[in-house]
PDB file of N, CA and C in Angstrom:
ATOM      1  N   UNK A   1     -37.935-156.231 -25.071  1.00  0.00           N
ATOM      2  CA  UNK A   1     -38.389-156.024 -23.709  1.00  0.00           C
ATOM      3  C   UNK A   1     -39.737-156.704 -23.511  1.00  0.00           C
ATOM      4  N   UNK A   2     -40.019-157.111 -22.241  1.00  0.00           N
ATOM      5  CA  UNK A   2     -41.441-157.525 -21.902  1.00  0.00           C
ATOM      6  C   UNK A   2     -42.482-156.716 -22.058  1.00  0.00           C
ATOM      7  N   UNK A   3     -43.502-157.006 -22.196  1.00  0.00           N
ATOM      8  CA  UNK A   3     -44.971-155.933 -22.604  1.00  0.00           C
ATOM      9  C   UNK A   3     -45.163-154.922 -21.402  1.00  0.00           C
ATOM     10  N   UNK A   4     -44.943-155.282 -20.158  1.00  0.00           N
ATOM     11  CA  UNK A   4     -44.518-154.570 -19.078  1.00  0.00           C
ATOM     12  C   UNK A   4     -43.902-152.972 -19.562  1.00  0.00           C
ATOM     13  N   UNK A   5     -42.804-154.053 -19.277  1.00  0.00           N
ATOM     14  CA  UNK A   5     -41.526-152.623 -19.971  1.00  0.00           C
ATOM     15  C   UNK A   5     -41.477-151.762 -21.169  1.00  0.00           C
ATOM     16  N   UNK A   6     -42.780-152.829 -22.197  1.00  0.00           N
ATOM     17  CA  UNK A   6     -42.393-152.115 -24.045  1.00  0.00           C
ATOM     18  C   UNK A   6     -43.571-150.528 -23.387  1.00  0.00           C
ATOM     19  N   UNK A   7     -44.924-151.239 -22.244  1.00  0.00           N
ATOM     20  CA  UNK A   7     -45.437-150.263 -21.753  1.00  0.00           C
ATOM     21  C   UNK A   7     -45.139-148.628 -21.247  1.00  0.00           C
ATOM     22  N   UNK A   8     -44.122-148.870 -20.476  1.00  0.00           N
ATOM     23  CA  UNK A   8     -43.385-148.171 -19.503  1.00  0.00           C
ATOM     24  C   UNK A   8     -42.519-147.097 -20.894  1.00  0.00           C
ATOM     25  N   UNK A   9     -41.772-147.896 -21.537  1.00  0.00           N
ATOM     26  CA  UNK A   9     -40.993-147.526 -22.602  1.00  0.00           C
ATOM     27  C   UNK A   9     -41.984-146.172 -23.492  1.00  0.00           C
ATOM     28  N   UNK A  10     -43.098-146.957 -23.866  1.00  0.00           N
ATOM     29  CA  UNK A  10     -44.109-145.765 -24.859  1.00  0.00           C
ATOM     30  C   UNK A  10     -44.651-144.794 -24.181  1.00  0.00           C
ATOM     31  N   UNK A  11     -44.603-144.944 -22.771  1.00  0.00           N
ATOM     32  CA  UNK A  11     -45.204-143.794 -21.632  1.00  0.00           C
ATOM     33  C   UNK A  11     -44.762-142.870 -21.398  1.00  0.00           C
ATOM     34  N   UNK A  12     -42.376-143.159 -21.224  1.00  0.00           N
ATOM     35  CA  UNK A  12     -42.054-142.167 -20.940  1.00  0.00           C
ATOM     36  C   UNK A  12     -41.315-141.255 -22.504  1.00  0.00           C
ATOM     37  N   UNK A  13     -42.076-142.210 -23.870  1.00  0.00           N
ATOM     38  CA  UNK A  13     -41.901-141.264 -24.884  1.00  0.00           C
ATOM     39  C   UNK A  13     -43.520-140.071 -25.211  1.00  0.00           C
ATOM     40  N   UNK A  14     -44.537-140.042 -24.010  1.00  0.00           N
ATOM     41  CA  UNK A  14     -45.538-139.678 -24.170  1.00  0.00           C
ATOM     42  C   UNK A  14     -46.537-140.232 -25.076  1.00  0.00           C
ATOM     43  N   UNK A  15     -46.616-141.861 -24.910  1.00  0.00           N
ATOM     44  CA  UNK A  15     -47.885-142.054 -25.546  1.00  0.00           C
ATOM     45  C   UNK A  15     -47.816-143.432 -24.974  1.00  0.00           C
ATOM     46  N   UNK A  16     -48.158-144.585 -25.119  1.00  0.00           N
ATOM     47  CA  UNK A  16     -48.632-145.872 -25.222  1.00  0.00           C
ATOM     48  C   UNK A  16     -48.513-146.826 -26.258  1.00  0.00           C
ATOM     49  N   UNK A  17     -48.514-148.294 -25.945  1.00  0.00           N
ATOM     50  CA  UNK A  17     -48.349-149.167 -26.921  1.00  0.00           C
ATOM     51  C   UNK A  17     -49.745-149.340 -27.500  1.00  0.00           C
ATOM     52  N   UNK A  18     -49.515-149.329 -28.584  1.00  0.00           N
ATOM     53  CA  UNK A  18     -50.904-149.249 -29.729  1.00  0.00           C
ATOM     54  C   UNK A  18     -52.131-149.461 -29.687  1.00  0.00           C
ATOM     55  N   UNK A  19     -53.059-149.123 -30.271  1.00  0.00           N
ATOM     56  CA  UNK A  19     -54.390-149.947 -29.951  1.00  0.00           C
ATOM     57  C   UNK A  19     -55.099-149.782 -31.619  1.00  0.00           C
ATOM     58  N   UNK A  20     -55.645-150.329 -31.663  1.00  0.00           N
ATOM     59  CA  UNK A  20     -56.694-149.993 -33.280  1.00  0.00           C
ATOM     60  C   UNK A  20     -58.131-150.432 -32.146  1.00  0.00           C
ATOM     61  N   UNK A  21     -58.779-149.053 -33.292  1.00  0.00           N
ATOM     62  CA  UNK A  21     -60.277-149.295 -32.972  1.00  0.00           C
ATOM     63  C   UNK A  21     -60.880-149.606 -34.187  1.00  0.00           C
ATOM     64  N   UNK A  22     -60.347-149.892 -35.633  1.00  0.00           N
ATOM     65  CA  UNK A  22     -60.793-150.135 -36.368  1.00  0.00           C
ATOM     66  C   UNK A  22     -60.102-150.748 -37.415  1.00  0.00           C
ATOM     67  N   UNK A  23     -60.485-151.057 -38.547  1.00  0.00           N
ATOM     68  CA  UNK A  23     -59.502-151.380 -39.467  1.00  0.00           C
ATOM     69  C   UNK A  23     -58.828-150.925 -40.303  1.00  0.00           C
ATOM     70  N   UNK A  24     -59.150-149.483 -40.307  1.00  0.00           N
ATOM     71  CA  UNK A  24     -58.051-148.656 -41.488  1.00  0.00           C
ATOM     72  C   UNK A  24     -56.923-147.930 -40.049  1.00  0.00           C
ATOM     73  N   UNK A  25     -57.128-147.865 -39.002  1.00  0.00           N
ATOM     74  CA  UNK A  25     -55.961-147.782 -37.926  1.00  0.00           C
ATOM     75  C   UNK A  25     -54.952-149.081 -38.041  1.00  0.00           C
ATOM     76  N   UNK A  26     -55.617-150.089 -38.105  1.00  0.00           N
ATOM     77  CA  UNK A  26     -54.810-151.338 -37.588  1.00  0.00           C
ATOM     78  C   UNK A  26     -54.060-151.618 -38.999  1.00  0.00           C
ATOM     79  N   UNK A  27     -54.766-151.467 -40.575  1.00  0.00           N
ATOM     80  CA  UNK A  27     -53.886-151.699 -41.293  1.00  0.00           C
ATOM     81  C   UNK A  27     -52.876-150.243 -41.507  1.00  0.00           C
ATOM     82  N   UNK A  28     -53.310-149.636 -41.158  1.00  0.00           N
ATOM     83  CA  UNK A  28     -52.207-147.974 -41.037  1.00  0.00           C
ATOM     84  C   UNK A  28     -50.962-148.587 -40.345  1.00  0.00           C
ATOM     85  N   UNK A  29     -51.206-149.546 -39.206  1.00  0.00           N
ATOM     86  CA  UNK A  29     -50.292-149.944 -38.363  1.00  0.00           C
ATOM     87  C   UNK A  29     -49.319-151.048 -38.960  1.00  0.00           C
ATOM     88  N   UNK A  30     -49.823-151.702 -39.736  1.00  0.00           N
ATOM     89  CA  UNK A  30     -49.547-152.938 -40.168  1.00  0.00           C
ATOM     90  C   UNK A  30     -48.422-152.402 -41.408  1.00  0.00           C
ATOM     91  N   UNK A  31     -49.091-151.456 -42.019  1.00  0.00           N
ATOM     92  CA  UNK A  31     -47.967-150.656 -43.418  1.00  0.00           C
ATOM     93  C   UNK A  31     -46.811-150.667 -42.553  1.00  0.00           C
ATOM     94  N   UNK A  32     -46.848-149.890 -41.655  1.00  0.00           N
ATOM     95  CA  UNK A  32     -45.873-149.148 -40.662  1.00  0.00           C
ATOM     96  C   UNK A  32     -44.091-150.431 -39.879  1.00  0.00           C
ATOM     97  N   UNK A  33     -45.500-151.297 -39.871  1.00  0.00           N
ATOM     98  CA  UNK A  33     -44.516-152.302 -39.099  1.00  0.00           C
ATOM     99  C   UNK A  33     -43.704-153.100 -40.553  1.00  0.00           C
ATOM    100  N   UNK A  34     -44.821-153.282 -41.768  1.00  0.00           N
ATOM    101  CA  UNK A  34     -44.112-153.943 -42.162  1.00  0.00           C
ATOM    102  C   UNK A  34     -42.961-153.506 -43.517  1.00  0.00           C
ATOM    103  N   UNK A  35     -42.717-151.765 -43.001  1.00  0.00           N
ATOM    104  CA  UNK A  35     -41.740-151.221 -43.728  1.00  0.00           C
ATOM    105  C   UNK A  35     -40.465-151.524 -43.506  1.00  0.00           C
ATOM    106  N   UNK A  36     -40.677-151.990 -41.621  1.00  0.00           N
ATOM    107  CA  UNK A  36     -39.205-152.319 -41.337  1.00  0.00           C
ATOM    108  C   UNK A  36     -38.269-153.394 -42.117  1.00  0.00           C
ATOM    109  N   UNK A  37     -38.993-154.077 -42.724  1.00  0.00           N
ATOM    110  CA  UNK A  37     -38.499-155.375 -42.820  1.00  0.00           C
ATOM    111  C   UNK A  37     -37.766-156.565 -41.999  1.00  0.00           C
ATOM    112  N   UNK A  38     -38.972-156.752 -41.208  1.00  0.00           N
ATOM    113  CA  UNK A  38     -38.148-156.988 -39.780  1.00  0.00           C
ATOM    114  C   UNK A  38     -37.873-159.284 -40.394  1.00  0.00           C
ATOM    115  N   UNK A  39     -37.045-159.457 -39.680  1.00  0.00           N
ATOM    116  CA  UNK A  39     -37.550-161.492 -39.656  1.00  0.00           C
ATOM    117  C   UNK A  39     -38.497-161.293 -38.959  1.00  0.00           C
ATOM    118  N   UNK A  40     -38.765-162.937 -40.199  1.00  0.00           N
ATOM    119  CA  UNK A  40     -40.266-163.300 -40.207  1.00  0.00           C
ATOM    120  C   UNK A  40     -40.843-163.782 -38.410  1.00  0.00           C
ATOM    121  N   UNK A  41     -39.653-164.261 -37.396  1.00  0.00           N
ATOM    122  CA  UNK A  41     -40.240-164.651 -36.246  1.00  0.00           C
ATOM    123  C   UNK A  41     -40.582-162.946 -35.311  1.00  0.00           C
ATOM    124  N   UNK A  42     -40.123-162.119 -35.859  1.00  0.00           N
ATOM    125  CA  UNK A  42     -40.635-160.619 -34.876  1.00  0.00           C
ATOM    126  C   UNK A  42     -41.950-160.956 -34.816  1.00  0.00           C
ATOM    127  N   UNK A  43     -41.978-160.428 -32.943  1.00  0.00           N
ATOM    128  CA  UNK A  43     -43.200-160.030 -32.754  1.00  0.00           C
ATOM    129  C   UNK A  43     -43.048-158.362 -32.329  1.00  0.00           C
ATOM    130  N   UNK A  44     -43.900-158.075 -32.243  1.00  0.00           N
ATOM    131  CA  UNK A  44     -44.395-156.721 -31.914  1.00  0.00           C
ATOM    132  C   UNK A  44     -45.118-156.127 -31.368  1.00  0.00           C
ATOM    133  N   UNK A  45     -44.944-155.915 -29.524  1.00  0.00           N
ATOM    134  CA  UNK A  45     -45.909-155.570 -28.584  1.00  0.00           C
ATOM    135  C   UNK A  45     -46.954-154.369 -29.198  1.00  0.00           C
ATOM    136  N   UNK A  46     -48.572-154.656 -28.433  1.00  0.00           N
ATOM    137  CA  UNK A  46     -49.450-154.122 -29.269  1.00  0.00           C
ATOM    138  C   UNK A  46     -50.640-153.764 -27.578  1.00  0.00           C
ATOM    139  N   UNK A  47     -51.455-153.288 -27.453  1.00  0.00           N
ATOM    140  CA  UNK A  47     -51.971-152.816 -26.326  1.00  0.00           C
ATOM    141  C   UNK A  47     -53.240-153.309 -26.079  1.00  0.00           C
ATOM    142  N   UNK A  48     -52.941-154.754 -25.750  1.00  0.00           N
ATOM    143  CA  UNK A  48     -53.913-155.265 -25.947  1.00  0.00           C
ATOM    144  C   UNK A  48     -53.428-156.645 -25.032  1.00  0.00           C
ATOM    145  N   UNK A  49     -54.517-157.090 -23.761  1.00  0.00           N
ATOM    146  CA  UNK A  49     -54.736-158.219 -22.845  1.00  0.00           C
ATOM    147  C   UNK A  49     -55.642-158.778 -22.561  1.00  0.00           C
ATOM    148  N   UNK A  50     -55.691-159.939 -22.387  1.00  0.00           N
ATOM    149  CA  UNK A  50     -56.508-160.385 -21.314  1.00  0.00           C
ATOM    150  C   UNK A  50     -55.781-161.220 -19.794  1.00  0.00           C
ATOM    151  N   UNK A  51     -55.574-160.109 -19.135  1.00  0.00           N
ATOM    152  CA  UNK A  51     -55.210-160.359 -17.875  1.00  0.00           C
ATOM    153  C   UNK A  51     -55.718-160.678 -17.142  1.00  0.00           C
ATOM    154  N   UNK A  52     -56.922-159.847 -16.904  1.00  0.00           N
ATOM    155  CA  UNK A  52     -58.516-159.897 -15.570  1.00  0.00           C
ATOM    156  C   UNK A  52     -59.058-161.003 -16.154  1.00  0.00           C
ATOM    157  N   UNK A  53     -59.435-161.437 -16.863  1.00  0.00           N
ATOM    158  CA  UNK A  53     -60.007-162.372 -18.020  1.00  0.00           C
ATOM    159  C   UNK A  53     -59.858-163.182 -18.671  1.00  0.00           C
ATOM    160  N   UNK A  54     -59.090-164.727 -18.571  1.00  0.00           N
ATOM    161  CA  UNK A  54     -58.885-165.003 -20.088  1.00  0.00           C
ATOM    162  C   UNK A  54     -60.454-165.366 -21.352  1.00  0.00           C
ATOM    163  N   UNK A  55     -59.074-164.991 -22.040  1.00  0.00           N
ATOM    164  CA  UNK A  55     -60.422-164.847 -23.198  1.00  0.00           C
ATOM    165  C   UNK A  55     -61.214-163.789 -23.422  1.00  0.00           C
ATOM    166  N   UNK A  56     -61.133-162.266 -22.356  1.00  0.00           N
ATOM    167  CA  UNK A  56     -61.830-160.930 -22.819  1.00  0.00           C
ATOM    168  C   UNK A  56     -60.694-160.118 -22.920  1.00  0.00           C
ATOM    169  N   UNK A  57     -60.322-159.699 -24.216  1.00  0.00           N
ATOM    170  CA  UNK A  57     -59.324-159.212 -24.554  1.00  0.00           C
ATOM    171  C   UNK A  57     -59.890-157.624 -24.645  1.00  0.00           C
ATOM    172  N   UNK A  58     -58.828-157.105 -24.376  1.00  0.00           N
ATOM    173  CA  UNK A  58     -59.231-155.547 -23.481  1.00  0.00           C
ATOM    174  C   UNK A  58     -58.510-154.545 -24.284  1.00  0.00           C
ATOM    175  N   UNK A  59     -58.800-153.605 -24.687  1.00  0.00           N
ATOM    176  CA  UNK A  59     -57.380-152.313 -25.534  1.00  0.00           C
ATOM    177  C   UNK A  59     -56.937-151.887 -23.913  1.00  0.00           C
ATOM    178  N   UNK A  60     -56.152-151.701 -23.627  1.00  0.00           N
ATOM    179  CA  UNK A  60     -55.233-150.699 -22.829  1.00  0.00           C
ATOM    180  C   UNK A  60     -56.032-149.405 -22.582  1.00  0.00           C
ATOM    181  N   UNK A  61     -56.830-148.916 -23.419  1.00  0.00           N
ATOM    182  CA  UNK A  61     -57.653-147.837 -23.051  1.00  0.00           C
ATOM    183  C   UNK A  61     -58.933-148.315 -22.740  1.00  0.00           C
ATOM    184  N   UNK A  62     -59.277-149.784 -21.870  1.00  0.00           N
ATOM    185  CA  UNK A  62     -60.652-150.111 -21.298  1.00  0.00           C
ATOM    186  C   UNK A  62     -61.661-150.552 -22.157  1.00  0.00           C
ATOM    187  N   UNK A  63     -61.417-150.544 -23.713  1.00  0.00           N
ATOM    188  CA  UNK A  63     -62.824-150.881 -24.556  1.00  0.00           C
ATOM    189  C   UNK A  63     -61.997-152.511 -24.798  1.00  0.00           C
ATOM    190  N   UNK A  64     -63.291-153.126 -24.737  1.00  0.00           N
ATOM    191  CA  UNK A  64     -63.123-154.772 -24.936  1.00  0.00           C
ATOM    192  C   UNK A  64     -62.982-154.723 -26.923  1.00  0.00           C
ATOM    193  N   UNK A  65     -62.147-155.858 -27.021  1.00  0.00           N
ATOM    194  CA  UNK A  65     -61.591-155.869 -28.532  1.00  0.00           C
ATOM    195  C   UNK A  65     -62.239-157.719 -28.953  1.00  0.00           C
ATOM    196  N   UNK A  66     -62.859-157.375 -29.666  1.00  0.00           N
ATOM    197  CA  UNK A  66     -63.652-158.492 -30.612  1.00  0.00           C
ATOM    198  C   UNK A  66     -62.167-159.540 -31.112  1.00  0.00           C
ATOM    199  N   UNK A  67     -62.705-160.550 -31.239  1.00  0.00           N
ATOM    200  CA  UNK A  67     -61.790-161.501 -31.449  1.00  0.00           C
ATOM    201  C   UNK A  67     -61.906-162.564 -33.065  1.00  0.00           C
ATOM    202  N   UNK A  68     -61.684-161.713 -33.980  1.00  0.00           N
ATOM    203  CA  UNK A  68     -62.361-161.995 -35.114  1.00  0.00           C
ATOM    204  C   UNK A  68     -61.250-160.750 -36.593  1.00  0.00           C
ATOM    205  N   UNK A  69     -61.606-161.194 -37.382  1.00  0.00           N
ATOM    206  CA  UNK A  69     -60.984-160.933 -38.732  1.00  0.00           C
ATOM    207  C   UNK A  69     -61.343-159.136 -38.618  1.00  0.00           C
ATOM    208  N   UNK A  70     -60.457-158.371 -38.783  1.00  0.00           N
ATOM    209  CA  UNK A  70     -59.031-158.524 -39.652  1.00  0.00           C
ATOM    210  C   UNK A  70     -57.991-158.597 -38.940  1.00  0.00           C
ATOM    211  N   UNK A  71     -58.198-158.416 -37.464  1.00  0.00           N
ATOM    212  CA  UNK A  71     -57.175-158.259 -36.448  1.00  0.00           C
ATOM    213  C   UNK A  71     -56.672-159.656 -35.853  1.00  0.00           C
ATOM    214  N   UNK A  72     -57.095-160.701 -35.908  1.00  0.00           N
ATOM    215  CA  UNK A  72     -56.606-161.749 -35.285  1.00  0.00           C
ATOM    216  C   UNK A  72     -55.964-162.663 -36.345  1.00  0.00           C
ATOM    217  N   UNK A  73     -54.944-163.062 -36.024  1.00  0.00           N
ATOM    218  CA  UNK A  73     -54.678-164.367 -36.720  1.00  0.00           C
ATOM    219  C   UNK A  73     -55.231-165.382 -37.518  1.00  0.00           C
ATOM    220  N   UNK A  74     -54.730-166.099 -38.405  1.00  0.00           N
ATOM    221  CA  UNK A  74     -55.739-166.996 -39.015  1.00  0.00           C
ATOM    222  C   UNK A  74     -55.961-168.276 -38.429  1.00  0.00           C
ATOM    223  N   UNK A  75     -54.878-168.347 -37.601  1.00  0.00           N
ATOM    224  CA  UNK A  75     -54.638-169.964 -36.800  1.00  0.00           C
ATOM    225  C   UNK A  75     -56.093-169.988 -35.845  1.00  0.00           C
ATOM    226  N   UNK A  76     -56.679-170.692 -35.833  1.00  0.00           N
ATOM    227  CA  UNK A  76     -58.000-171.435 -34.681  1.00  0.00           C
ATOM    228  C   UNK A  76     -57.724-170.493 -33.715  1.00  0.00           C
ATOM    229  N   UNK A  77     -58.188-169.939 -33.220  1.00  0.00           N
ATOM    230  CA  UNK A  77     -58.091-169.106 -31.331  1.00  0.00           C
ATOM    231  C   UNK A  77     -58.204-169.794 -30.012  1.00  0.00           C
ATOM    232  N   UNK A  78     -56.775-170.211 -29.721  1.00  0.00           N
ATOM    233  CA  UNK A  78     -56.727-171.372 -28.729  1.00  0.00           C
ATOM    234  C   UNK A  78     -56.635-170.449 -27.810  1.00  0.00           C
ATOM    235  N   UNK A  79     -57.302-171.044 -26.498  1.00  0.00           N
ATOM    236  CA  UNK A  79     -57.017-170.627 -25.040  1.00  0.00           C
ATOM    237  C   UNK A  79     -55.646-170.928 -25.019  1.00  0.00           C
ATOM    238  N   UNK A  80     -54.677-170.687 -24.597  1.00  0.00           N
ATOM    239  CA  UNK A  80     -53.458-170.672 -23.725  1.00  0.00           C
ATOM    240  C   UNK A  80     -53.150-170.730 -22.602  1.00  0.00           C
ATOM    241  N   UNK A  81     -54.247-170.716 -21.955  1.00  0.00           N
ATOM    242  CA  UNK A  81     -54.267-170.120 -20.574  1.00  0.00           C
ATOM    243  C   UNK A  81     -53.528-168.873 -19.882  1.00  0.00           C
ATOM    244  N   UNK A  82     -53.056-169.201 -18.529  1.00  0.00           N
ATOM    245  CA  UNK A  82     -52.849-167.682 -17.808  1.00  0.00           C
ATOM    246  C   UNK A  82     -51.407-166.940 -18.005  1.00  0.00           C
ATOM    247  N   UNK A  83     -50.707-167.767 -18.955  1.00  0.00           N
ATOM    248  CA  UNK A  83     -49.487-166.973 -19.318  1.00  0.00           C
ATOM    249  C   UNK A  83     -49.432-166.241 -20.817  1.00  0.00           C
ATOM    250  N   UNK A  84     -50.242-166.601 -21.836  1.00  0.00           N
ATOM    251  CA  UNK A  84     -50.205-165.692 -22.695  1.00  0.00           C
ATOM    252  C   UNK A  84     -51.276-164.963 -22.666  1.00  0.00           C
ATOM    253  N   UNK A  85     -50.982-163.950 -22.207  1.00  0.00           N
ATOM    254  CA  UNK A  85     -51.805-162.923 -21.860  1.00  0.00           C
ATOM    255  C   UNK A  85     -52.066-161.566 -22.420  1.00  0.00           C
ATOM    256  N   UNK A  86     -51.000-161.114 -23.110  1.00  0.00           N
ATOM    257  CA  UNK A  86     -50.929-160.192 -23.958  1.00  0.00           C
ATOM    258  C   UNK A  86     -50.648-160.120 -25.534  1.00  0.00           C
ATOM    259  N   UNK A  87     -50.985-159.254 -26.018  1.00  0.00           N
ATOM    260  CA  UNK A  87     -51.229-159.078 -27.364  1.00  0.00           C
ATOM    261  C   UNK A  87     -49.860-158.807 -28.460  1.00  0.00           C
ATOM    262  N   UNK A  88     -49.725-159.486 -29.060  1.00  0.00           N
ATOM    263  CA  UNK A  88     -48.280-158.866 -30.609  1.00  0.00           C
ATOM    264  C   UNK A  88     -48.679-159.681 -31.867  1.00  0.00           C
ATOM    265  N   UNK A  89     -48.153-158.319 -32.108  1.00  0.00           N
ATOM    266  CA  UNK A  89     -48.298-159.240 -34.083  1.00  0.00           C
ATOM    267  C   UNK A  89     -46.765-159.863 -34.401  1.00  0.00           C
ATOM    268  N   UNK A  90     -47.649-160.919 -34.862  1.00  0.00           N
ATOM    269  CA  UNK A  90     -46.310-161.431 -35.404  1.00  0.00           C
ATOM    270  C   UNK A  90     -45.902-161.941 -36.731  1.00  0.00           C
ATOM    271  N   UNK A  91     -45.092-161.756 -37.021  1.00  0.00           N
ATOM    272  CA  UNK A  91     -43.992-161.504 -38.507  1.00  0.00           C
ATOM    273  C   UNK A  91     -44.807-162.707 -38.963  1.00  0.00           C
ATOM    274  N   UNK A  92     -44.534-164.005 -39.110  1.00  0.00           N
ATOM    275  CA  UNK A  92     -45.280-165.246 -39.486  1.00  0.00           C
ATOM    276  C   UNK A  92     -46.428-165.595 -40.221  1.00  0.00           C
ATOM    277  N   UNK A  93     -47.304-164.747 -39.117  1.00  0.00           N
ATOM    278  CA  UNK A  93     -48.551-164.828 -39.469  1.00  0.00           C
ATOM    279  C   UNK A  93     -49.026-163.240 -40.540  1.00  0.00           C
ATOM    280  N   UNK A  94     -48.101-162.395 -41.292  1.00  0.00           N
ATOM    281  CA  UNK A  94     -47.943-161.208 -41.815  1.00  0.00           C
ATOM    282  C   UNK A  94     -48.799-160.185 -40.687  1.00  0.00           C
ATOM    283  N   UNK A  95     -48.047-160.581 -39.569  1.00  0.00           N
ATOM    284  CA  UNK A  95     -48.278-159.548 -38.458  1.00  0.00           C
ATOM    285  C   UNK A  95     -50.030-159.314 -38.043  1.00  0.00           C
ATOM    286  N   UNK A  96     -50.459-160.701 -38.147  1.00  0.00           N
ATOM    287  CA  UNK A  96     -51.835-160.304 -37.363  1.00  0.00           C
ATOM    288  C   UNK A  96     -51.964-160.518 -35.839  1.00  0.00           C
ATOM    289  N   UNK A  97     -52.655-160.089 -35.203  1.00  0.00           N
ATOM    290  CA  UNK A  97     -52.329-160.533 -33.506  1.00  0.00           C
ATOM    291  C   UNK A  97     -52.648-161.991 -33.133  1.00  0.00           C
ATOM    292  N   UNK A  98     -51.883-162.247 -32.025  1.00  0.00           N
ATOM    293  CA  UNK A  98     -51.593-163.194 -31.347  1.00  0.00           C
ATOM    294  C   UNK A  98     -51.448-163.144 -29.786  1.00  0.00           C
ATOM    295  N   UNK A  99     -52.108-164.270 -28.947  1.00  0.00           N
ATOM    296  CA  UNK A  99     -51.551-163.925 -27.407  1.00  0.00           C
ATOM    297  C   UNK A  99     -50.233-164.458 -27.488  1.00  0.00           C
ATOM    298  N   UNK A 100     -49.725-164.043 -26.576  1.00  0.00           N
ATOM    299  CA  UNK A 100     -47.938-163.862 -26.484  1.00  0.00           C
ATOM    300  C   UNK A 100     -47.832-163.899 -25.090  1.00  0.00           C
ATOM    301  N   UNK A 101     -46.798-164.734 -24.582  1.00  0.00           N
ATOM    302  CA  UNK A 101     -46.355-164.524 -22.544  1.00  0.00           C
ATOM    303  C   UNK A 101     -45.943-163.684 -22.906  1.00  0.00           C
ATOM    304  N   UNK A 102     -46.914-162.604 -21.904  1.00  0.00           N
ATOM    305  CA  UNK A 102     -46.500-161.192 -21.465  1.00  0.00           C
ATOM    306  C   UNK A 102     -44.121-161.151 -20.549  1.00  0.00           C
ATOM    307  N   UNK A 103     -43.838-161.551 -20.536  1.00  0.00           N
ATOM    308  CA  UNK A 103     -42.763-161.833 -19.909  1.00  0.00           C
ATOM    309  C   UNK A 103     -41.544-162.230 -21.282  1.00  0.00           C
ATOM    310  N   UNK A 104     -42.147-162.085 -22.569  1.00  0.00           N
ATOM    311  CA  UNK A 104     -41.500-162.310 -23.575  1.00  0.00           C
ATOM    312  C   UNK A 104     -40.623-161.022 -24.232  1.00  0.00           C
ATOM    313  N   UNK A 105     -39.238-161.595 -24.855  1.00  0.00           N
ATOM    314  CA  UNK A 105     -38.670-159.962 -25.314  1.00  0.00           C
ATOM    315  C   UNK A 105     -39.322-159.617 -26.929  1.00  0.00           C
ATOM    316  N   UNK A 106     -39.994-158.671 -27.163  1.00  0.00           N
ATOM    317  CA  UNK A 106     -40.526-158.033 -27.737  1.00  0.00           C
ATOM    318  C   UNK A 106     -40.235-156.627 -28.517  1.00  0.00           C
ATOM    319  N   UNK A 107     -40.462-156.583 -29.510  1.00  0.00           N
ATOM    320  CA  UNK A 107     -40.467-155.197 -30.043  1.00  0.00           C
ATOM    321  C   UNK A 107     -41.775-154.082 -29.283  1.00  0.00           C
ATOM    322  N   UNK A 108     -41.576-152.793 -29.080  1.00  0.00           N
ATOM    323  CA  UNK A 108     -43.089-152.311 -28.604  1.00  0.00           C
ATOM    324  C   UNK A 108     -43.373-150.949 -29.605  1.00  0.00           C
ATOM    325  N   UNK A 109     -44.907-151.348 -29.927  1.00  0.00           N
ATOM    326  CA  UNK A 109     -45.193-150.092 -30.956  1.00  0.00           C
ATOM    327  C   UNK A 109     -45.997-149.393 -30.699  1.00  0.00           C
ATOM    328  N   UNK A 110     -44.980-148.235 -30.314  1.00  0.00           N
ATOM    329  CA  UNK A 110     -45.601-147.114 -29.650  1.00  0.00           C
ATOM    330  C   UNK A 110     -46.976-146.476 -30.366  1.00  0.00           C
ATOM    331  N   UNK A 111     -47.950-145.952 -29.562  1.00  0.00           N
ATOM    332  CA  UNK A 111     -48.749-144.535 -30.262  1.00  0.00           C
ATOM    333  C   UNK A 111     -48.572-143.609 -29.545  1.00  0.00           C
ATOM    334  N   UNK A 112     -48.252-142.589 -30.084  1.00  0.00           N
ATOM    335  CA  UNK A 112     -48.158-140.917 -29.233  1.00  0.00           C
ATOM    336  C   UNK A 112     -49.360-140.224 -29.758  1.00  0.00           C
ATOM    337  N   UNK A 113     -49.756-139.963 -28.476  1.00  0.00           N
ATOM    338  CA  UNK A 113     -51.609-139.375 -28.632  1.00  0.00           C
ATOM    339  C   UNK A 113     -50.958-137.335 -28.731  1.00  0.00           C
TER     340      UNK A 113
END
């Protein structure tokens, strides 16, 4: 489903698509995803945009998210411009984040608060 919908999806299980505020959350998350054994091209919606902004990447709960190690990718941090806009880890890169077109079908990983 689209990040839209993976949204909508974690809302009406009572919680939201993910966020880490730190790094023993985000690798907690990372164990989690990568028990599934999913292929290597999965991505995996994560709660995290820059919509209002490119380039100020936002958690879903309003705190701005640093764009830097352990959470981002290792590839250079290219602008994309106004279609990848939202956040997933992906299988490839051993699931570190990536912008992704929000309009892409996606896995979504829920948190229930």
């Amino acid at each position: 489903m689209d990040w839209d919908k993976a949204r909508i999806f974690c809302q009406q299980m009572g919680g939201d698509l993910a966020v880490f505020k730190d790094a023993n959350e985000f690798a907690a998350a990372l164990d989690l995803v990568k028990s599934y054994n999913f292929d290597p091209e999965t991505r995996v919606w994560i709660g995290v945009e820059d919509k209002k902004q490119e380039g100020v990447f936002v958690l879903i709960t309003g705190e701005k998210m640093k764009k830097a190690t352990p959470f981002w990718g290792r590839h250079p941090f290219v602008k994309y411009g106004t279609h990848h806009d939202c956040g997933s880890l992906y299988g490839r890169d051993d699931y570190l984040i990536h912008e992704t077109i929000c309009s892409s079908k996606h896995i979504p990983l829920c948190q229930i608060h």
